[in-house]
Protein backbone atom coordinates (compact mmCIF):
# COMPACT_ATOMS: atom_id res chain seq x y z
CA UNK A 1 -83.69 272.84 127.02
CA UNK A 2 -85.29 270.94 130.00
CA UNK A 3 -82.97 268.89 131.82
CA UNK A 4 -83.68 265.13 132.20
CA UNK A 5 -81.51 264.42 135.41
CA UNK A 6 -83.62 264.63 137.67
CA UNK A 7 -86.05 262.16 136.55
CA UNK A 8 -83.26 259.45 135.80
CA UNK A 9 -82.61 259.96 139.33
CA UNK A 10 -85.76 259.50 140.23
CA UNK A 11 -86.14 256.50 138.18
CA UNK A 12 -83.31 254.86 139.05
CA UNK A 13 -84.03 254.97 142.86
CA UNK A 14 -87.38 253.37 142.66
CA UNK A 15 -85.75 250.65 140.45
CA UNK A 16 -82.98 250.36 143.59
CA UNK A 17 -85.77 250.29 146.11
CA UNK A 18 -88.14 247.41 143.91
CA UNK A 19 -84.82 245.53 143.74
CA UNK A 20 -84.05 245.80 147.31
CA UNK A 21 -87.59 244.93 148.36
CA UNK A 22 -87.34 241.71 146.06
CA UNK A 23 -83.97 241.25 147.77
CA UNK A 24 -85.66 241.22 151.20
CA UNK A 25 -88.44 239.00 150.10
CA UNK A 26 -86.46 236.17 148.63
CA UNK A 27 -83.91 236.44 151.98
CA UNK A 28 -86.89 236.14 154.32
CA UNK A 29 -88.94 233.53 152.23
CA UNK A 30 -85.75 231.45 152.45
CA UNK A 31 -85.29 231.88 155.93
CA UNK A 32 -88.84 230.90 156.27
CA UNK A 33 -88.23 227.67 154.46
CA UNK A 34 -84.88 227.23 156.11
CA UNK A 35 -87.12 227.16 159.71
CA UNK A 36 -90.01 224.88 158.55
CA UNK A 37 -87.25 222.33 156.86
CA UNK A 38 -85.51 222.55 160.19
CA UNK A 39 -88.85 222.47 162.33
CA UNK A 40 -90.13 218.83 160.42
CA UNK A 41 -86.43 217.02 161.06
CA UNK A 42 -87.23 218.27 164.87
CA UNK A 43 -91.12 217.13 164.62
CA UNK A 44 -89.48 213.76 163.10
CA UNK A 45 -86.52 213.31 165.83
CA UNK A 46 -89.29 213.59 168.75
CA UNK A 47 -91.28 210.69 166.86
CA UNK A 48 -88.16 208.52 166.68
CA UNK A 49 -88.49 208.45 170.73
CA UNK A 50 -90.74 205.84 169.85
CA UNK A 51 -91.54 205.29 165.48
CA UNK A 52 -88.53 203.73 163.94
CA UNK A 53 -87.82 205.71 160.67
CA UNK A 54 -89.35 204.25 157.86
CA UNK A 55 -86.94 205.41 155.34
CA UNK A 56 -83.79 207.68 155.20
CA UNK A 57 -81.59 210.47 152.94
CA UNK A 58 -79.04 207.50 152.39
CA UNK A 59 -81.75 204.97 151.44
CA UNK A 60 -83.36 207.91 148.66
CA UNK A 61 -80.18 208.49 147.50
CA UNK A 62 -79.20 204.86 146.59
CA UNK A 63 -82.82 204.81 145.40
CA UNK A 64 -82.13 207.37 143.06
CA UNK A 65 -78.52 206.87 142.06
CA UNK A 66 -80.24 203.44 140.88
CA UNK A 67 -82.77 204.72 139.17
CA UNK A 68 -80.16 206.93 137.26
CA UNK A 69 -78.29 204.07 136.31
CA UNK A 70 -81.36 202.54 134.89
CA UNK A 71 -81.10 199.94 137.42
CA UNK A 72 -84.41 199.06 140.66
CA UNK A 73 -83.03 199.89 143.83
CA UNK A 74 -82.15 197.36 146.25
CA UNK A 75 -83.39 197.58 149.79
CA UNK A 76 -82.86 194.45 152.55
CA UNK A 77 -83.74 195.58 155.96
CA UNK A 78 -85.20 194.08 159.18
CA UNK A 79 -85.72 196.09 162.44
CA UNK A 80 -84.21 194.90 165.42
CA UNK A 81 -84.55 196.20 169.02
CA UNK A 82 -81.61 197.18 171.17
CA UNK A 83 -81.84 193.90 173.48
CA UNK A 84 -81.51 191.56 170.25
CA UNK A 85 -78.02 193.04 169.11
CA UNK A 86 -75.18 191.07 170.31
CA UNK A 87 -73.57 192.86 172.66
CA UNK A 88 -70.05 191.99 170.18
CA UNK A 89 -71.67 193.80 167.57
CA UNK A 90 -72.08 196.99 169.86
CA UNK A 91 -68.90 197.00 171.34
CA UNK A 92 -67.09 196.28 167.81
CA UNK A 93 -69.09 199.44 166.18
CA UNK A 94 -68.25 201.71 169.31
CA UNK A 95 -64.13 200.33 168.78
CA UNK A 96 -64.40 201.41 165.44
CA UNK A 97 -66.13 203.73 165.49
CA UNK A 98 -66.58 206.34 168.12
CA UNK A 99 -65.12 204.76 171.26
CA UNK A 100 -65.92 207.52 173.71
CA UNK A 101 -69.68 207.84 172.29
CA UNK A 102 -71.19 207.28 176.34
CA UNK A 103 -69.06 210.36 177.42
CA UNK A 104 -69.74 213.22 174.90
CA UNK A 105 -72.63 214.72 173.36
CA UNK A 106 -72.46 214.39 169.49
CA UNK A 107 -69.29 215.74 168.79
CA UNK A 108 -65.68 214.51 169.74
CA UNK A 109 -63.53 217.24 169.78
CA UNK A 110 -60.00 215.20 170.67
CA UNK A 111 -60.49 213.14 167.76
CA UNK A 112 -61.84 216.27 165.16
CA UNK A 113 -58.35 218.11 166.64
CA UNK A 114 -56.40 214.86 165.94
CA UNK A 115 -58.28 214.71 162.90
CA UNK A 116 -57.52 218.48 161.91
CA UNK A 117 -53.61 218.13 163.06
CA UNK A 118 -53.20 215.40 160.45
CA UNK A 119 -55.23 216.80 157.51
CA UNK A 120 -52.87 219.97 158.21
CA UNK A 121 -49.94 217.96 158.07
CA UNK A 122 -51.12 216.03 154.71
CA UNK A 123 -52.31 219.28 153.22
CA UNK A 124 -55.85 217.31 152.10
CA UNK A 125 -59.15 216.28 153.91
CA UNK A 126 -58.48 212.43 154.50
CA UNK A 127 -59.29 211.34 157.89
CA UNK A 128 -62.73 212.65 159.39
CA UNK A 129 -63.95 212.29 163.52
CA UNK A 130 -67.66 212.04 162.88
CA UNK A 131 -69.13 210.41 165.89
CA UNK A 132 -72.41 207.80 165.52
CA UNK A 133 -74.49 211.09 166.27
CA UNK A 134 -73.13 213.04 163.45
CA UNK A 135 -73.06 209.76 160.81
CA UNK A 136 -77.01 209.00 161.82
CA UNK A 137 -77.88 212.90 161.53
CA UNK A 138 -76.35 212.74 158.17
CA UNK A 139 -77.91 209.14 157.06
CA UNK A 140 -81.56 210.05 158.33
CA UNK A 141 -81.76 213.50 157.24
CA UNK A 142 -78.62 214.77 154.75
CA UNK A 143 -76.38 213.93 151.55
CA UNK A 144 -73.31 212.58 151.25
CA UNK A 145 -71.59 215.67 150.60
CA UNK A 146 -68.66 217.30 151.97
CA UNK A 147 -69.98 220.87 150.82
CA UNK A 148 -69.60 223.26 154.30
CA UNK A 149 -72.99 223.96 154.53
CA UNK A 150 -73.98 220.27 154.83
CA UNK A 151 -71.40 219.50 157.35
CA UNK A 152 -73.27 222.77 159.23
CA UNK A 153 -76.61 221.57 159.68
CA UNK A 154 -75.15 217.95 159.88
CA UNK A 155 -73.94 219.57 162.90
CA UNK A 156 -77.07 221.72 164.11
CA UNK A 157 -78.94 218.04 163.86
CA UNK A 158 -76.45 216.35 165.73
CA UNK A 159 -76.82 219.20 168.66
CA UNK A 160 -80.92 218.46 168.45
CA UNK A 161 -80.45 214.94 168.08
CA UNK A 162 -78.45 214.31 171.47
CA UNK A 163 -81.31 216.46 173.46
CA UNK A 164 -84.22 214.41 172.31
CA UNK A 165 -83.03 211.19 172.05
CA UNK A 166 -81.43 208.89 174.66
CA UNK A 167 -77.73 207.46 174.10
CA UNK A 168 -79.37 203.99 173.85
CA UNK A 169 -82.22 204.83 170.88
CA UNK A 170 -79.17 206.68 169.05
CA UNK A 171 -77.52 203.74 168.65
CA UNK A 172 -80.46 201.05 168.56
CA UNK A 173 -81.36 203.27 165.32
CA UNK A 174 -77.87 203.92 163.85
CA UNK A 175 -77.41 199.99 164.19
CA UNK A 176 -80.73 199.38 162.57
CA UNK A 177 -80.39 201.90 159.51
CA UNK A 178 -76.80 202.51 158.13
CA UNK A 179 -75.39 200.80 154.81
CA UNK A 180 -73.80 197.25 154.93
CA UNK A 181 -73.46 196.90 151.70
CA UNK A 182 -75.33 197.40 148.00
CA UNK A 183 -78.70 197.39 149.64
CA UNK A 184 -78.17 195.82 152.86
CA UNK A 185 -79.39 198.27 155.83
CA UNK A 186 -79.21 197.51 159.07
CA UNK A 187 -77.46 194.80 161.22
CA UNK A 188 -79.90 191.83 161.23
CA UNK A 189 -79.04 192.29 157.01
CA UNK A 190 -75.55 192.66 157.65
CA UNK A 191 -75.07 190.12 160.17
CA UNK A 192 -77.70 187.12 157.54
CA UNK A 193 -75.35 188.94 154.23
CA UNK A 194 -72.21 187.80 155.81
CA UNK A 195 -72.67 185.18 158.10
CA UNK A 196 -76.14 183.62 156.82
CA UNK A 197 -76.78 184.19 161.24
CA UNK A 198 -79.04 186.48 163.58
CA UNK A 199 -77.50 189.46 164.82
CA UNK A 200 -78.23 188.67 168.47
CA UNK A 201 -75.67 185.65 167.65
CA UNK A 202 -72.73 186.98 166.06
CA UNK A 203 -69.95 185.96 167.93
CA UNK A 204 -66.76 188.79 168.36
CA UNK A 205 -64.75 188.20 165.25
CA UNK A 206 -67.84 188.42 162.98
CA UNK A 207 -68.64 191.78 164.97
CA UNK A 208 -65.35 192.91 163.89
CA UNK A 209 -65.47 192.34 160.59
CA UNK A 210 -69.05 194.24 160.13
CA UNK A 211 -67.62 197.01 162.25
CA UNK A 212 -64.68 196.51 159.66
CA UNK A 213 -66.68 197.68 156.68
CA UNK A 214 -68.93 200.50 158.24
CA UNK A 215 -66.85 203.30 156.66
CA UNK A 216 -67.61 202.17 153.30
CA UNK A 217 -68.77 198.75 152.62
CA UNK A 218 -69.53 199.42 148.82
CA UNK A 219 -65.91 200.25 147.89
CA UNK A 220 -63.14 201.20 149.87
CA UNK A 221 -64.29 198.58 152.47
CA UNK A 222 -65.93 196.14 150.43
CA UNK A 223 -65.12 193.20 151.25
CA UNK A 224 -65.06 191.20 147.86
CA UNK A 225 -62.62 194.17 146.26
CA UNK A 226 -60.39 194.70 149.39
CA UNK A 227 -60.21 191.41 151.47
CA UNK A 228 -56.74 192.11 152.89
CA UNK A 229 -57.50 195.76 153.73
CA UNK A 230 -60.77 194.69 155.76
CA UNK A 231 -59.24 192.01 157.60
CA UNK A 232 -56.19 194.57 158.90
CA UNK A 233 -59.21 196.62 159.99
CA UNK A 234 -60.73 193.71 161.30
CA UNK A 235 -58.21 192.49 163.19
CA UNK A 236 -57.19 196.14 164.67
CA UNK A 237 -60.96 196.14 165.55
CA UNK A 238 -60.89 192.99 167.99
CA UNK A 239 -57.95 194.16 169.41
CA UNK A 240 -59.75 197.53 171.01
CA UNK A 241 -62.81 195.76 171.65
CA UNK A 242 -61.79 194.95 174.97
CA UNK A 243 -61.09 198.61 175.91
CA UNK A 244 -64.68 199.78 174.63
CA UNK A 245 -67.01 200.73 177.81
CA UNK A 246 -70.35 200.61 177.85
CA UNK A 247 -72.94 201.22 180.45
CA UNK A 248 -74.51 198.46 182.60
CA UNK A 249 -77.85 199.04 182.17
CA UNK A 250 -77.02 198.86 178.43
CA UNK A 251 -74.87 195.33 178.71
């Protein structure tokens, strides 16, 4: 009788070597992708020096939730420079939002420890310390999931992000792009929604109040659903204004 176990062996090591070959090409072609992905959000951040994005991840994703729902997506938006923001608005978003934005460079690591200290303590994920760099690198280019790989490159953008651009286009384009409301991008939309006014005229209470509802001005800050709970953010709001520091050249 010939014996057959040699060939099995055989066999069965070429199938182990096609399989890891196959292994090593889908690893490396999604590496490759990875790079290229990663190369066009750093060939788009060096045209926002100067090109104001035309469109964003948050602005698809409304788009499409929309379109899901059967319903056309709803888009208001006008593009304002830095030197037509009232300088209430700015402070107000910087109170509420990331207060020591002029001194780091994307990432606040007092507040993500403060941030990590009470999550611990609460045994759930409730209060985040994303800074203005890591909510634009997350509207311009990501989804609104909490998955870890997400929150990863949210991070590798950031990094990128705070080379290339200045502290001053950062926030001229975080002011001009995030969500106000169902549809309403940008302060100039905000600032006509809510107070049927420019945004170079808001006075400091109005600031406050759009500050108020950055976090999540469709539900748990909307306005209409929660009045009570936005005005106690409101009013907190004006209350640190006046402790918010911001450059002179940028006054």
């Amino acid at each position: 009788m010939v014996s057959t176990a040699k060939p099995k062996t055989v066999v069965m090591k070429k199938v182990k070597s096609r399989w890891r070959r196959w292994a090593k090409i889908i690893v490396l072609s999604a590496i490759g992708l990875a790079l290229l992905y990663q190369g066009y959000i750093l060939f788009r951040l060096v045209r926002m020096r100067s090109a104001n994005p035309e469109v964003t991840a948050m602005m698809q994703q409304r788009a499409s939730e929309a379109a899901s729902a059967g319903m056309e997506a709803k888009r208001t938006q006008t593009w304002v420079p830095y030197d037509r923001i009232s300088r209430n608005l700015v402070r107000a978003v910087l109170a509420g939002e990331d207060s020591r934005f002029f001194d780091h460079s994307g990432f606040d690591w007092e507040e993500m420890e403060k941030a990590f200290e009470k999550n611990w303590e609460e045994g759930k994920f409730k209060r985040g310390a994303s800074t203005i760099s890591q909510q634009l690198a997350k509207n311009l280019f990501l989804s609104t999931s909490k998955n870890p790989v997400r929150k990863l490159h949210e991070a590798l953008i950031t990094w990128e992000m705070e080379q290339i651009l200045s502290k001053r286009r950062i926030l001229e384009i975080y002011l001009n792009v995030i969500e106000w409301g169902d549809g309403i991008y940008g302060a100039e939309a905000a600032a006509r929604k809510y107070f049927n006014t420019s945004v170079a005229s808001l006075n400091a209470e109005q600031a406050a109040f759009l500050s108020a509802i950055i976090p999540n001005p469709r539900e748990t800050y909307n306005p209409n659903k929660h009045p009570r709970r936005v005005e106690r953010r409101r009013n907190l709001i004006f209350r640190l204004m006046r402790h918010v520091s911001v450059p002179r050249d940028l006054e």
